[in-house]
PDB file of N, CA and C in Angstrom:
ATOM      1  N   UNK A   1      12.253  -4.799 -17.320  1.00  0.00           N
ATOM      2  CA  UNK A   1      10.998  -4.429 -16.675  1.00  0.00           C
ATOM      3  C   UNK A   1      11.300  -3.556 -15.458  1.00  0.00           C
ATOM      4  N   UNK A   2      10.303  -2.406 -15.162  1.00  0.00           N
ATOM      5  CA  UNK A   2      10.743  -1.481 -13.972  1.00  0.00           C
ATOM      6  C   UNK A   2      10.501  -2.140 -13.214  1.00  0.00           C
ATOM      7  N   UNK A   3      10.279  -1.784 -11.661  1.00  0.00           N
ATOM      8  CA  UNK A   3      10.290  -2.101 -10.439  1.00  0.00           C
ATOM      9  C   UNK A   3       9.108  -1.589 -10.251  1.00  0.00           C
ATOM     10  N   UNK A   4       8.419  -2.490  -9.276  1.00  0.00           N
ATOM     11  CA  UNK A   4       6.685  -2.321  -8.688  1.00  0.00           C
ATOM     12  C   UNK A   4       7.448  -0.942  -8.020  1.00  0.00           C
ATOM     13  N   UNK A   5       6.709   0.092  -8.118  1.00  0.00           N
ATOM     14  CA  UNK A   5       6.370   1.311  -7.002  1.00  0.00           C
ATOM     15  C   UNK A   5       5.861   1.251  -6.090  1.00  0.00           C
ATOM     16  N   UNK A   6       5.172   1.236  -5.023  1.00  0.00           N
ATOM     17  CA  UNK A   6       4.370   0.965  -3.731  1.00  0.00           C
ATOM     18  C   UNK A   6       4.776   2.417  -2.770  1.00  0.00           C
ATOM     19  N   UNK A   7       3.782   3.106  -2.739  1.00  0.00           N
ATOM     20  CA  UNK A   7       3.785   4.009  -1.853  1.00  0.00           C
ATOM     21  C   UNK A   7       3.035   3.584  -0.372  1.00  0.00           C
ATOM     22  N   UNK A   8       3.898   3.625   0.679  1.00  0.00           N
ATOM     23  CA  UNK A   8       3.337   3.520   2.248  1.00  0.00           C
ATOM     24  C   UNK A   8       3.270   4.582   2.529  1.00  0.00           C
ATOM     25  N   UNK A   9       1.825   4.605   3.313  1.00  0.00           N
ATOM     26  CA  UNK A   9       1.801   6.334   4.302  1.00  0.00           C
ATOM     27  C   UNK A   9       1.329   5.373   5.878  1.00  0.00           C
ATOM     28  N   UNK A  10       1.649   5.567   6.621  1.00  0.00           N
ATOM     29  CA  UNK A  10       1.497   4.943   8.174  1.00  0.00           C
ATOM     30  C   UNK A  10       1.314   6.239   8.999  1.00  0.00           C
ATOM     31  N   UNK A  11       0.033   6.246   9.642  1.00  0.00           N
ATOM     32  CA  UNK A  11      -0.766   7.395  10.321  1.00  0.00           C
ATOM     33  C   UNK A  11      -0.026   8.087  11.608  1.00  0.00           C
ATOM     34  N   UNK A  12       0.999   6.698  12.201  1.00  0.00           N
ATOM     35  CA  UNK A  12       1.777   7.157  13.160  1.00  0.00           C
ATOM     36  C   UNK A  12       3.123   7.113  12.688  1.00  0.00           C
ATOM     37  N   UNK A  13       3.406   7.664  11.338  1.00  0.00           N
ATOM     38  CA  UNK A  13       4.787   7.561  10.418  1.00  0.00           C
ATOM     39  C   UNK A  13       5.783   6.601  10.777  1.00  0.00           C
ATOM     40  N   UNK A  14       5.381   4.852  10.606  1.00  0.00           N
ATOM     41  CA  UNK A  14       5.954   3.984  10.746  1.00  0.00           C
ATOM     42  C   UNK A  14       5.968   3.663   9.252  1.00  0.00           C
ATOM     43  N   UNK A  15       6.139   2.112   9.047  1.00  0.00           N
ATOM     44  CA  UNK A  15       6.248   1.571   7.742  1.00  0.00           C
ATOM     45  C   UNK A  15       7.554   0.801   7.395  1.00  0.00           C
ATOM     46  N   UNK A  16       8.519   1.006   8.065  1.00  0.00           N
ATOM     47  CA  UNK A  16       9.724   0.466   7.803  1.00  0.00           C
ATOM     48  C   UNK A  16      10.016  -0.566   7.132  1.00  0.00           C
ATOM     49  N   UNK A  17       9.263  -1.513   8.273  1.00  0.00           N
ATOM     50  CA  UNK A  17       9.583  -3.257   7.943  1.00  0.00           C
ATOM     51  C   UNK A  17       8.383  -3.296   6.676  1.00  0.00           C
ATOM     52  N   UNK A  18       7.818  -3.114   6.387  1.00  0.00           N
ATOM     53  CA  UNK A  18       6.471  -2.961   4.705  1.00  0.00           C
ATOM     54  C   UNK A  18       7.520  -2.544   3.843  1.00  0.00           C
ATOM     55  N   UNK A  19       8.352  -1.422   4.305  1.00  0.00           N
ATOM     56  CA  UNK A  19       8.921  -1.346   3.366  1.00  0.00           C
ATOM     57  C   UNK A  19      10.036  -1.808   2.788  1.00  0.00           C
ATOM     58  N   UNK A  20      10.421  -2.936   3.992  1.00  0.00           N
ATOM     59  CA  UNK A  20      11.901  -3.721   3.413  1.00  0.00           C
ATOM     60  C   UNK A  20      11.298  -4.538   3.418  1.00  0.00           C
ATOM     61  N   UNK A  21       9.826  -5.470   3.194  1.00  0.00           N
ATOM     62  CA  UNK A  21       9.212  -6.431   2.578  1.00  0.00           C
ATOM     63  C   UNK A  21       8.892  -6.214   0.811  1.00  0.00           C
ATOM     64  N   UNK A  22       8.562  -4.830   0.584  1.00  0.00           N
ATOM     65  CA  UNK A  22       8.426  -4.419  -0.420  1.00  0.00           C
ATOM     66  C   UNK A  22       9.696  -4.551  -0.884  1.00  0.00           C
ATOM     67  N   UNK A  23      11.174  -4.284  -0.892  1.00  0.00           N
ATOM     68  CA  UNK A  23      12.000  -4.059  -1.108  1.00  0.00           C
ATOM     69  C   UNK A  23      12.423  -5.755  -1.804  1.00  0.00           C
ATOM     70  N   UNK A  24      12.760  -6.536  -0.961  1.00  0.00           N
ATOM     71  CA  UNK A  24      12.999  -7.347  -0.281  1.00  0.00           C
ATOM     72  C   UNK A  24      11.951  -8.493  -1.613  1.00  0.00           C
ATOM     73  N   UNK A  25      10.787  -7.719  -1.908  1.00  0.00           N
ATOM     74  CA  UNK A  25      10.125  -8.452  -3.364  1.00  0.00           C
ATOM     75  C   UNK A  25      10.631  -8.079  -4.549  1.00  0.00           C
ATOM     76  N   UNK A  26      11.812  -6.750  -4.265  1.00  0.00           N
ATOM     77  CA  UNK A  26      12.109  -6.581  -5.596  1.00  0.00           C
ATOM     78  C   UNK A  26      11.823  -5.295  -6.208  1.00  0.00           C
ATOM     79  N   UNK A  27      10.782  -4.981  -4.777  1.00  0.00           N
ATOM     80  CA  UNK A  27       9.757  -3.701  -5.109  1.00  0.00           C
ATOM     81  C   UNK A  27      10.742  -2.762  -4.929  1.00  0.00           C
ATOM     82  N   UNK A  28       9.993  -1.324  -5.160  1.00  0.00           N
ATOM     83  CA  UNK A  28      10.750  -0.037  -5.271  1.00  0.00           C
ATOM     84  C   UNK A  28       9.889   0.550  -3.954  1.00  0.00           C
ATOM     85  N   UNK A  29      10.119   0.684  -2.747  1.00  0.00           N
ATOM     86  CA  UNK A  29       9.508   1.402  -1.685  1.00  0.00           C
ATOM     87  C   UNK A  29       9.457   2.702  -1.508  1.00  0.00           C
ATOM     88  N   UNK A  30       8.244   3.671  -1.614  1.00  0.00           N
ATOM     89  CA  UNK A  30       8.157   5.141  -1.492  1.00  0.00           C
ATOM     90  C   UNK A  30       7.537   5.498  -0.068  1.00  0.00           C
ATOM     91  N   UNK A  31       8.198   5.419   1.186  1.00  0.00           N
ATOM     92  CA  UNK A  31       7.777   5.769   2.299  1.00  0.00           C
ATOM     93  C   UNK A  31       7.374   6.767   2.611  1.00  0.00           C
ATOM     94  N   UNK A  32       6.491   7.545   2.538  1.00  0.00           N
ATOM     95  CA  UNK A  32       5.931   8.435   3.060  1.00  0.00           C
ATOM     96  C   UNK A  32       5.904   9.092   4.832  1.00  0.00           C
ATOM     97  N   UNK A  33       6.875   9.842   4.963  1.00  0.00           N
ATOM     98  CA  UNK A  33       7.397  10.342   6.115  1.00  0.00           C
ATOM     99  C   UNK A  33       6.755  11.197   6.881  1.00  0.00           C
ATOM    100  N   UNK A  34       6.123  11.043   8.459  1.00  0.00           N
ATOM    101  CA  UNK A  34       5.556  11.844   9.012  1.00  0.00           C
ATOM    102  C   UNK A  34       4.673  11.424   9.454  1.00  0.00           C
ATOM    103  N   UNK A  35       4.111  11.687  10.600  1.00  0.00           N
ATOM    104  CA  UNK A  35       2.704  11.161  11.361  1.00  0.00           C
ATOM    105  C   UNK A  35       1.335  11.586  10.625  1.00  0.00           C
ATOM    106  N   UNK A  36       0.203  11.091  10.041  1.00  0.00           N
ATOM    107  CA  UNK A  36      -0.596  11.650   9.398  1.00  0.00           C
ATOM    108  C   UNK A  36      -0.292  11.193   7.803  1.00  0.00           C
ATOM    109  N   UNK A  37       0.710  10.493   7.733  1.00  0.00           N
ATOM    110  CA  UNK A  37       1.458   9.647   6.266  1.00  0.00           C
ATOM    111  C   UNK A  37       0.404   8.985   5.618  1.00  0.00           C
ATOM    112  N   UNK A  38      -0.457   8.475   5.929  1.00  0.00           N
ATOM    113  CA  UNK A  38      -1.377   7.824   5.358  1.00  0.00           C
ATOM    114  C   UNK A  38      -2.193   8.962   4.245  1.00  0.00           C
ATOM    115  N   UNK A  39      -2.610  10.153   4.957  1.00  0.00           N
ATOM    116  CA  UNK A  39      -3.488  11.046   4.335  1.00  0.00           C
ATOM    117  C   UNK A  39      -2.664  11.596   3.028  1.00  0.00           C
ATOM    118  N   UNK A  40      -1.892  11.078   2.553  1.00  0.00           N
ATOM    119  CA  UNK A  40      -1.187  11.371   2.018  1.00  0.00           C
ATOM    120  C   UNK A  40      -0.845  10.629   0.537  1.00  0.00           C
ATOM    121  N   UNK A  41      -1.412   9.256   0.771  1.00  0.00           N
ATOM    122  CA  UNK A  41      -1.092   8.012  -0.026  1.00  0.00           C
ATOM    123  C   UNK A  41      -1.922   8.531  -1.486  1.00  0.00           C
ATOM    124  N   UNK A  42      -2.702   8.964  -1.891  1.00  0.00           N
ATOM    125  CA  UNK A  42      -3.304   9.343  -3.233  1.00  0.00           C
ATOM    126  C   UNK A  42      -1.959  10.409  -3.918  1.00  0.00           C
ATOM    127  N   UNK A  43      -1.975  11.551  -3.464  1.00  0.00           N
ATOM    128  CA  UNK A  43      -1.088  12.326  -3.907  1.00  0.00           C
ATOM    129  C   UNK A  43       0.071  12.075  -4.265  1.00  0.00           C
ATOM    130  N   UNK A  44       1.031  10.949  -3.381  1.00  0.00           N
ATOM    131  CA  UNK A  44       2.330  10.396  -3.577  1.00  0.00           C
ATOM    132  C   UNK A  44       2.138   9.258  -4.584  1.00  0.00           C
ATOM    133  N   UNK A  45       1.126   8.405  -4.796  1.00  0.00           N
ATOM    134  CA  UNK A  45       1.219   7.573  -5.636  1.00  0.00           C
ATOM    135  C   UNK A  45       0.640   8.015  -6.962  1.00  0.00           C
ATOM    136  N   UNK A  46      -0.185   9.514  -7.293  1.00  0.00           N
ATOM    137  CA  UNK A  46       0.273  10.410  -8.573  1.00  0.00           C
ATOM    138  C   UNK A  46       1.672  10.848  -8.821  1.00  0.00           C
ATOM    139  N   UNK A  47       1.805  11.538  -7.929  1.00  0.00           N
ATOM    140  CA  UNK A  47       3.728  12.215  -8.168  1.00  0.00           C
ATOM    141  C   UNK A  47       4.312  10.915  -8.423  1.00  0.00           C
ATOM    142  N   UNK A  48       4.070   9.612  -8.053  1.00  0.00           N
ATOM    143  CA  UNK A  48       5.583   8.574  -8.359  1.00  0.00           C
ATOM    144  C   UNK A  48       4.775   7.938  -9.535  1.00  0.00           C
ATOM    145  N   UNK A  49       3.621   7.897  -9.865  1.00  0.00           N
ATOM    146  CA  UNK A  49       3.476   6.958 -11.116  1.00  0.00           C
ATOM    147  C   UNK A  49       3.304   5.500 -10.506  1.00  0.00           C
ATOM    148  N   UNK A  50       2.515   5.869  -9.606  1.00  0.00           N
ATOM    149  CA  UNK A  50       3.161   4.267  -8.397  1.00  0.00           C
ATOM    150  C   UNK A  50       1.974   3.247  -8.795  1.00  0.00           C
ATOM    151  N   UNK A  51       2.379   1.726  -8.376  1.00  0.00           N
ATOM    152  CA  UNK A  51       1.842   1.109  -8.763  1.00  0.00           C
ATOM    153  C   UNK A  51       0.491   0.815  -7.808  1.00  0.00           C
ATOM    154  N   UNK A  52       0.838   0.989  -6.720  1.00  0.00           N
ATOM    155  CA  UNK A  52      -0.425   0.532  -5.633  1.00  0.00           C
ATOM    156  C   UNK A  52      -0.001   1.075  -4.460  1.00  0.00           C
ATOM    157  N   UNK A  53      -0.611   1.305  -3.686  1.00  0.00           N
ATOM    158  CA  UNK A  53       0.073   1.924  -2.012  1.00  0.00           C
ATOM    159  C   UNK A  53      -0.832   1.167  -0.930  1.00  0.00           C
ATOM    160  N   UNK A  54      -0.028   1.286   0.155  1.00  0.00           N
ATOM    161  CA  UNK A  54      -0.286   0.898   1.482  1.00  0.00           C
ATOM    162  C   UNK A  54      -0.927   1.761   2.305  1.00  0.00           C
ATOM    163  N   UNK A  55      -2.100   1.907   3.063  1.00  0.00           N
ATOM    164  CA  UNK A  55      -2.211   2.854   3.731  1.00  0.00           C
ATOM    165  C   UNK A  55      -2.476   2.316   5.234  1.00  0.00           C
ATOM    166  N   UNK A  56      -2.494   2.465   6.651  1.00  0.00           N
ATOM    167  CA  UNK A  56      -1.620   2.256   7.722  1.00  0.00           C
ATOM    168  C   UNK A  56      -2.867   3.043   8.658  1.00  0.00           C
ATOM    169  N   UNK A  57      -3.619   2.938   9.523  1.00  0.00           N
ATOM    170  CA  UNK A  57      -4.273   4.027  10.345  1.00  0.00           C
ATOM    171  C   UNK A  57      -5.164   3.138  11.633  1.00  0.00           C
ATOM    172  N   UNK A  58      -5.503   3.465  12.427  1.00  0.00           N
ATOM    173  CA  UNK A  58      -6.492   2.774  13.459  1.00  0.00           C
ATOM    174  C   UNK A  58      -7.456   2.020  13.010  1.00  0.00           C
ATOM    175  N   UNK A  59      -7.953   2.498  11.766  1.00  0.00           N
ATOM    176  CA  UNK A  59      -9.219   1.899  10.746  1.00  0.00           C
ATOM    177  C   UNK A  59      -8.655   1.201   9.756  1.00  0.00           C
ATOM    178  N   UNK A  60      -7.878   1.692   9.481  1.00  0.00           N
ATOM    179  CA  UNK A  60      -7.636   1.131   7.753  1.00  0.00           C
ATOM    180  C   UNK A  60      -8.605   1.540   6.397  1.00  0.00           C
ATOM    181  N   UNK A  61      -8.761   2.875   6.986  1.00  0.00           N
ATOM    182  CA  UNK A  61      -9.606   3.423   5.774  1.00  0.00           C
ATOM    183  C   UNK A  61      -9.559   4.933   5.392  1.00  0.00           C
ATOM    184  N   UNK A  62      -8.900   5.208   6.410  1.00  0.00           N
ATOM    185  CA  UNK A  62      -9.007   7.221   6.306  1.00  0.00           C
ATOM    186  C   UNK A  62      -8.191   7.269   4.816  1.00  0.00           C
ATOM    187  N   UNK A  63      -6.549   7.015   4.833  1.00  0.00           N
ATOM    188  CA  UNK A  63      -5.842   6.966   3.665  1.00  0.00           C
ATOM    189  C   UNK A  63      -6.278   6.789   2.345  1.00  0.00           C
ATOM    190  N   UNK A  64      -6.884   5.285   2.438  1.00  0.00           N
ATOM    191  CA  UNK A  64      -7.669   4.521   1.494  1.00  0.00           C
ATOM    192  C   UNK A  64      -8.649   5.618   0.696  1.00  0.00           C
ATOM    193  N   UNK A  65      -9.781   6.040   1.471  1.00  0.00           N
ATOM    194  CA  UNK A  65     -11.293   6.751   1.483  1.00  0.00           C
ATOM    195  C   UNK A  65     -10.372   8.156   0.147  1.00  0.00           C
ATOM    196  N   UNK A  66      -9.834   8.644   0.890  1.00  0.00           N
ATOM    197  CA  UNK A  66      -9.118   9.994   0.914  1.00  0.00           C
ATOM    198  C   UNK A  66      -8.237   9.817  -0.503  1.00  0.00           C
ATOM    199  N   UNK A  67      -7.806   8.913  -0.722  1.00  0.00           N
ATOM    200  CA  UNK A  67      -6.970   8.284  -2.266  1.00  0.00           C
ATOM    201  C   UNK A  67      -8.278   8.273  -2.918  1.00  0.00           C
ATOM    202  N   UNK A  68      -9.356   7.511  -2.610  1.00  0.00           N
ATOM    203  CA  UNK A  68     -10.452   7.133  -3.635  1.00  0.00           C
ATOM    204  C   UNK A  68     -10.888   8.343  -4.315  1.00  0.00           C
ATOM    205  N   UNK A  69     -10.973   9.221  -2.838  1.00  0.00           N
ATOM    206  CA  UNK A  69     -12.372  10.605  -3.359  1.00  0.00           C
ATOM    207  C   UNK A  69     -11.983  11.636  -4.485  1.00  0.00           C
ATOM    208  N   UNK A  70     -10.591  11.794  -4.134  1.00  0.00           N
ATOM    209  CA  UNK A  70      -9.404  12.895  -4.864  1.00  0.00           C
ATOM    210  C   UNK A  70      -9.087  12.050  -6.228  1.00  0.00           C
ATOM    211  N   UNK A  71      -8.691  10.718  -6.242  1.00  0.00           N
ATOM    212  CA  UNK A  71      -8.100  10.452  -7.311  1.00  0.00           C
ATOM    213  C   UNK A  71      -9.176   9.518  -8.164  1.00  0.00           C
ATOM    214  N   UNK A  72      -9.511   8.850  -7.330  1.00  0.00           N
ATOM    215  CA  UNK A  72     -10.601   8.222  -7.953  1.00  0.00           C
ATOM    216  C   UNK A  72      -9.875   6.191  -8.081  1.00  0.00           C
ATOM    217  N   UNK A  73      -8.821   5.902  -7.430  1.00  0.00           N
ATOM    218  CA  UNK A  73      -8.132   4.779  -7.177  1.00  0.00           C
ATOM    219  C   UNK A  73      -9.375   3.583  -6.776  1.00  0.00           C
ATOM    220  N   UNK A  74      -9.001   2.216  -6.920  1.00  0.00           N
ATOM    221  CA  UNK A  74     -10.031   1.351  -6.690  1.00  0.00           C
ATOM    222  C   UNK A  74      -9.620   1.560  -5.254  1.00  0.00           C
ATOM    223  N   UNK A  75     -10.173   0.761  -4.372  1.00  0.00           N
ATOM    224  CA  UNK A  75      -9.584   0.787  -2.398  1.00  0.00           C
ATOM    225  C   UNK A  75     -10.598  -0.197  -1.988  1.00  0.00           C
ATOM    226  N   UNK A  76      -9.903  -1.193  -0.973  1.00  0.00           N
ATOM    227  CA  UNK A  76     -10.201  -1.982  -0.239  1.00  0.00           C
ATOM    228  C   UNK A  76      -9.159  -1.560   0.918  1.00  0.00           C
ATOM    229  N   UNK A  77     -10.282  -1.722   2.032  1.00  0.00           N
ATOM    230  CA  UNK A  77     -10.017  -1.025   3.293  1.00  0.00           C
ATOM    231  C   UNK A  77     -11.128  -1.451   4.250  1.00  0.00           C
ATOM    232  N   UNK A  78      -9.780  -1.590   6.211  1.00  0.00           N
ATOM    233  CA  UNK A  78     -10.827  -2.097   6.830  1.00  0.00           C
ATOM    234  C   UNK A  78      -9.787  -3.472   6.817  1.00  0.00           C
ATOM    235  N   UNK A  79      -8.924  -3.626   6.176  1.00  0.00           N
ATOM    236  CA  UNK A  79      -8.472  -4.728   6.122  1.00  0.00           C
ATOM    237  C   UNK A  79      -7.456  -5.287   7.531  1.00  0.00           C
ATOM    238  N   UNK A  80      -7.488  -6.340   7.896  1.00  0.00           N
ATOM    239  CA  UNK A  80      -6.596  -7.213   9.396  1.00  0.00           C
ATOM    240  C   UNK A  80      -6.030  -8.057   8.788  1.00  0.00           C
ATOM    241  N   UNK A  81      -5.404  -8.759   8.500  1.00  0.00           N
ATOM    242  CA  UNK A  81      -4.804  -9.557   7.880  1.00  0.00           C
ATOM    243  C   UNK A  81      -3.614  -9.404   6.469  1.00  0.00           C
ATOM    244  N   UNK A  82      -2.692 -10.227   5.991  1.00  0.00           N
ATOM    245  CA  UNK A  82      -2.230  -9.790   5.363  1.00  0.00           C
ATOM    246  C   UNK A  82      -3.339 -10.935   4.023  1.00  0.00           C
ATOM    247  N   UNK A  83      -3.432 -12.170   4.282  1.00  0.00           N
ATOM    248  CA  UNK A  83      -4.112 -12.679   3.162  1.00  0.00           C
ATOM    249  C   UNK A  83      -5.381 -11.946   2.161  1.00  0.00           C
ATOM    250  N   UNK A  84      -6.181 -10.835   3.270  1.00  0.00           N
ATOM    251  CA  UNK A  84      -6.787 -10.164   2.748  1.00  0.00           C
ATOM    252  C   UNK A  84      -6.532  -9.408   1.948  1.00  0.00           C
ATOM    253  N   UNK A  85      -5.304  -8.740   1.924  1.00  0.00           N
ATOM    254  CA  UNK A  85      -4.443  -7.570   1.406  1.00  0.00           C
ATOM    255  C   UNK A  85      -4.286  -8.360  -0.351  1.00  0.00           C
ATOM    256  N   UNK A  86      -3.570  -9.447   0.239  1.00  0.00           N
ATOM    257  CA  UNK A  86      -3.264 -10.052  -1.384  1.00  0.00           C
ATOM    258  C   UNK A  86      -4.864 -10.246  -1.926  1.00  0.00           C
ATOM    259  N   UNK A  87      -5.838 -10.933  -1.759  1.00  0.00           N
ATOM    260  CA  UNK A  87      -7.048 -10.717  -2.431  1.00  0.00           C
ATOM    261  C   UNK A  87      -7.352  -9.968  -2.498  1.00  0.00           C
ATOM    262  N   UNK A  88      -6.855  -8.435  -2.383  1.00  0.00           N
ATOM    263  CA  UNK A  88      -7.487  -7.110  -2.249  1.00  0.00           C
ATOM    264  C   UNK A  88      -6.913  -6.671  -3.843  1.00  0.00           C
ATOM    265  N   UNK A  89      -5.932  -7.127  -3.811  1.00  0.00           N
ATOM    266  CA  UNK A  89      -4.392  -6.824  -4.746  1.00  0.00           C
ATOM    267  C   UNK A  89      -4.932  -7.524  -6.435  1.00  0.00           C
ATOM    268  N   UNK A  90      -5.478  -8.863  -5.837  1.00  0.00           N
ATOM    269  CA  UNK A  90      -5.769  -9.616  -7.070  1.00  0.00           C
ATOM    270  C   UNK A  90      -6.809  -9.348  -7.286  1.00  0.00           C
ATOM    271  N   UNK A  91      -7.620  -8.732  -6.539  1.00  0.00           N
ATOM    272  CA  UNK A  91      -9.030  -8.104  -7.107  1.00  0.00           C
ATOM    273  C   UNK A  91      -9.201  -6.788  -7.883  1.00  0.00           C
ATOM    274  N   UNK A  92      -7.999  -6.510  -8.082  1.00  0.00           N
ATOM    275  CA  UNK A  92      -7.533  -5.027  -8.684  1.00  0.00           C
ATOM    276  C   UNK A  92      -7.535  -3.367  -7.858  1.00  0.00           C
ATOM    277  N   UNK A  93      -8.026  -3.570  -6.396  1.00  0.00           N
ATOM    278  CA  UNK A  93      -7.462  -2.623  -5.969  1.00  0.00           C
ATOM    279  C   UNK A  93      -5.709  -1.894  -5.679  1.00  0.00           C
ATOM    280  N   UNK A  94      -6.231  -1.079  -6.392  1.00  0.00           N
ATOM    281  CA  UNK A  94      -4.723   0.408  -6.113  1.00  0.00           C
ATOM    282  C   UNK A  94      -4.401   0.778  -4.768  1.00  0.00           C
ATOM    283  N   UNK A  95      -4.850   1.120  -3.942  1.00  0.00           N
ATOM    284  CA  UNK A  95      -4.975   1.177  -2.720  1.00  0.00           C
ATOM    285  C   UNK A  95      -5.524   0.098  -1.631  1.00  0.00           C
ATOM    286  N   UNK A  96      -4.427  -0.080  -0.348  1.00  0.00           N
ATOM    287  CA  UNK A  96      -5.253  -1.416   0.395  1.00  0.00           C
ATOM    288  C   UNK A  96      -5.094  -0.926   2.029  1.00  0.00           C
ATOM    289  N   UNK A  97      -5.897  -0.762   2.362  1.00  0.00           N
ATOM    290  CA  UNK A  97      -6.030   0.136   4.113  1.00  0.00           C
ATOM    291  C   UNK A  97      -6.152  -0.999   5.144  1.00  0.00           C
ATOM    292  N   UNK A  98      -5.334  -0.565   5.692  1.00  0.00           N
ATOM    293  CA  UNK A  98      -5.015  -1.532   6.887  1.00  0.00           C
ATOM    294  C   UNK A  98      -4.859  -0.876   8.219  1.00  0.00           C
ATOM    295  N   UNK A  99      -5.878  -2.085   9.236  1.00  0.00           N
ATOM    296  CA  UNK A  99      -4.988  -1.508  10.703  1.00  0.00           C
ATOM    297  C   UNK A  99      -3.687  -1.025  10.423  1.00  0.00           C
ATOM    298  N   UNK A 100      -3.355  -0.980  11.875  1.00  0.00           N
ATOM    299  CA  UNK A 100      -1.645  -0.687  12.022  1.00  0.00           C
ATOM    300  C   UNK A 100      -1.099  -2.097  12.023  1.00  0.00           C
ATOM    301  N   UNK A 101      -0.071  -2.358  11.123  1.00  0.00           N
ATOM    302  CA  UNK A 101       0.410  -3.994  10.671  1.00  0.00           C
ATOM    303  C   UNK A 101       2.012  -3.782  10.016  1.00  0.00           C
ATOM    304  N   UNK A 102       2.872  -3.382  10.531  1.00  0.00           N
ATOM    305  CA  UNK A 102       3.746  -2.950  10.164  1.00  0.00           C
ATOM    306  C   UNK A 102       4.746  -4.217  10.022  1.00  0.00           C
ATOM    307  N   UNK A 103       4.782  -5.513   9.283  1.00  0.00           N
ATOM    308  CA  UNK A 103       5.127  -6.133   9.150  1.00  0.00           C
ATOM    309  C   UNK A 103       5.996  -6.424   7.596  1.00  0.00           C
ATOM    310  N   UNK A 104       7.141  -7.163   7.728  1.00  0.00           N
ATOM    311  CA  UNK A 104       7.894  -7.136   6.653  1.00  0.00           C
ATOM    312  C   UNK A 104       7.093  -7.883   5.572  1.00  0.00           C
ATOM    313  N   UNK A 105       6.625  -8.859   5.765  1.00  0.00           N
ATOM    314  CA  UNK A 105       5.762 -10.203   5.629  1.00  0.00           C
ATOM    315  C   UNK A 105       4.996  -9.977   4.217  1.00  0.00           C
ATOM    316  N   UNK A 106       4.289  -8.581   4.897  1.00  0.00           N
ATOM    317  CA  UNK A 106       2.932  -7.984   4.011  1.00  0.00           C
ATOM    318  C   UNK A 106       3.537  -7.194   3.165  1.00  0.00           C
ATOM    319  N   UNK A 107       4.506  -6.550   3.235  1.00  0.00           N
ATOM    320  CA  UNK A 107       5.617  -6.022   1.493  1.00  0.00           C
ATOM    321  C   UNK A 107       5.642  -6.773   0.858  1.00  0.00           C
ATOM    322  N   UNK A 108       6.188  -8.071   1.072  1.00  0.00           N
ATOM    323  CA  UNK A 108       6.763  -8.799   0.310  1.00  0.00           C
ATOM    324  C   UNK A 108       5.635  -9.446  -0.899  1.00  0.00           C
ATOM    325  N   UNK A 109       4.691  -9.680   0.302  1.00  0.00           N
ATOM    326  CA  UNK A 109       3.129 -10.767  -0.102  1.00  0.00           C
ATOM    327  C   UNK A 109       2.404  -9.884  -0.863  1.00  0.00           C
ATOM    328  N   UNK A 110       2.281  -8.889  -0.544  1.00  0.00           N
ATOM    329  CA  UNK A 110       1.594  -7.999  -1.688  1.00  0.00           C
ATOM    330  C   UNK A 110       2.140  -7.509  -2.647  1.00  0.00           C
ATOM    331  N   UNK A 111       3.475  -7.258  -2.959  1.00  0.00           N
ATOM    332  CA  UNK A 111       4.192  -7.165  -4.400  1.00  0.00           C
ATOM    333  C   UNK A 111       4.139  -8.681  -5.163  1.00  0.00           C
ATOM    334  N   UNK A 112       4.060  -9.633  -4.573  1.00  0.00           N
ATOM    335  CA  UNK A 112       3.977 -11.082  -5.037  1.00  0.00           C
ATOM    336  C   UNK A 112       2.735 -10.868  -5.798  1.00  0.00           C
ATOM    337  N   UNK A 113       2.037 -10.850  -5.218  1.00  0.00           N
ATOM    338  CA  UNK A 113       0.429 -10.680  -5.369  1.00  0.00           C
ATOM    339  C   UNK A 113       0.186  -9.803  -6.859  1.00  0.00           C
ATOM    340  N   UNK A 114       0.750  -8.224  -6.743  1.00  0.00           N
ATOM    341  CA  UNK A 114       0.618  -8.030  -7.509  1.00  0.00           C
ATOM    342  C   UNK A 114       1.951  -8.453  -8.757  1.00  0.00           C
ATOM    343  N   UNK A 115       2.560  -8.731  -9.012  1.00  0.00           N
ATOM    344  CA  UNK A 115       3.383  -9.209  -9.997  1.00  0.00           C
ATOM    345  C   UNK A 115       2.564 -10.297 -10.174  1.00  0.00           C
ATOM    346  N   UNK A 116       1.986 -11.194  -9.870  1.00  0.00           N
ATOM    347  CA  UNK A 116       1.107 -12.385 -10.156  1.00  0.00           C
ATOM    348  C   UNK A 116      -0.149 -12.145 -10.916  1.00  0.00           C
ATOM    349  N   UNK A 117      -0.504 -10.948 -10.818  1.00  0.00           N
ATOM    350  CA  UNK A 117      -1.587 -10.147 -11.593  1.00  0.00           C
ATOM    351  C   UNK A 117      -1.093  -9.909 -12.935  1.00  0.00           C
ATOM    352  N   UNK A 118       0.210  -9.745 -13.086  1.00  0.00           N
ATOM    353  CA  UNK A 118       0.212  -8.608 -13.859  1.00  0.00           C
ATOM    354  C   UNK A 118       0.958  -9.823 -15.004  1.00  0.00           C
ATOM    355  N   UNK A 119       1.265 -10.832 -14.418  1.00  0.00           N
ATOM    356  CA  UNK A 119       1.732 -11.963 -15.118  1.00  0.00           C
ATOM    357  C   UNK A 119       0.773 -12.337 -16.068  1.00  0.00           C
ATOM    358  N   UNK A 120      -0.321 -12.997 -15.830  1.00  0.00           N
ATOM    359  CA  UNK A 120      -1.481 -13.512 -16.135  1.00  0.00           C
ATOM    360  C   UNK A 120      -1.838 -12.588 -17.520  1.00  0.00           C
TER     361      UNK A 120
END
């Protein structure tokens, strides 16, 4: 079986620790490099074939919005928490917008999340 894909874009081009949580599940991490990384998350998760992405911004929705309009991805966004993220995940959104939450924690929990989906 391949490896979950997960594309992060982080608005102030962070993401690190998401992405050695992602890692760290097993996942395959596609960091998206550069300040403004978020606006970015639709396009990179066409080019990789990716399974779901992270998007990272003051709101937690510019990334998200911006994946939806272009690609047409499910998105839940707006999100604080990481528990939200995983019900975001098991509710079948592709995209999940978050404050700024740059935590290892929420890689890990949301590749769980989705491999738990995909089990079922």
């Amino acid at each position: 079986m391949s490896k979950v894909k997960v594309v992060i874009g982080d608005r102030l081009g962070k993401g690190q620790k998401v992405a050695a949580g992602v890692e760290a599940a097993g996942g395959e991490a596609i960091l998206i490099k550069g300040v403004g990384a978020d606006m970015k998350i639709g396009d990179t998760m066409k080019e990789h074939d990716a399974d779901f992405g992270i998007s990272f911004c003051g709101s937690g929705g510019a990334g998200a919005i911006t994946a939806k309009t272009k690609h047409g991805y499910a998105v839940e966004f707006g999100l604080r928490s990481i528990d939200a993220g995983v019900t975001a995940i098991k509710n079948g959104a592709r995209v999940v917008g978050f404050g700024f939450m740059d935590k290892e924690e929420l890689g890990q929990r949301l590749v769980e999340a989705y491999l738990d989906t995909k089990a079922k």
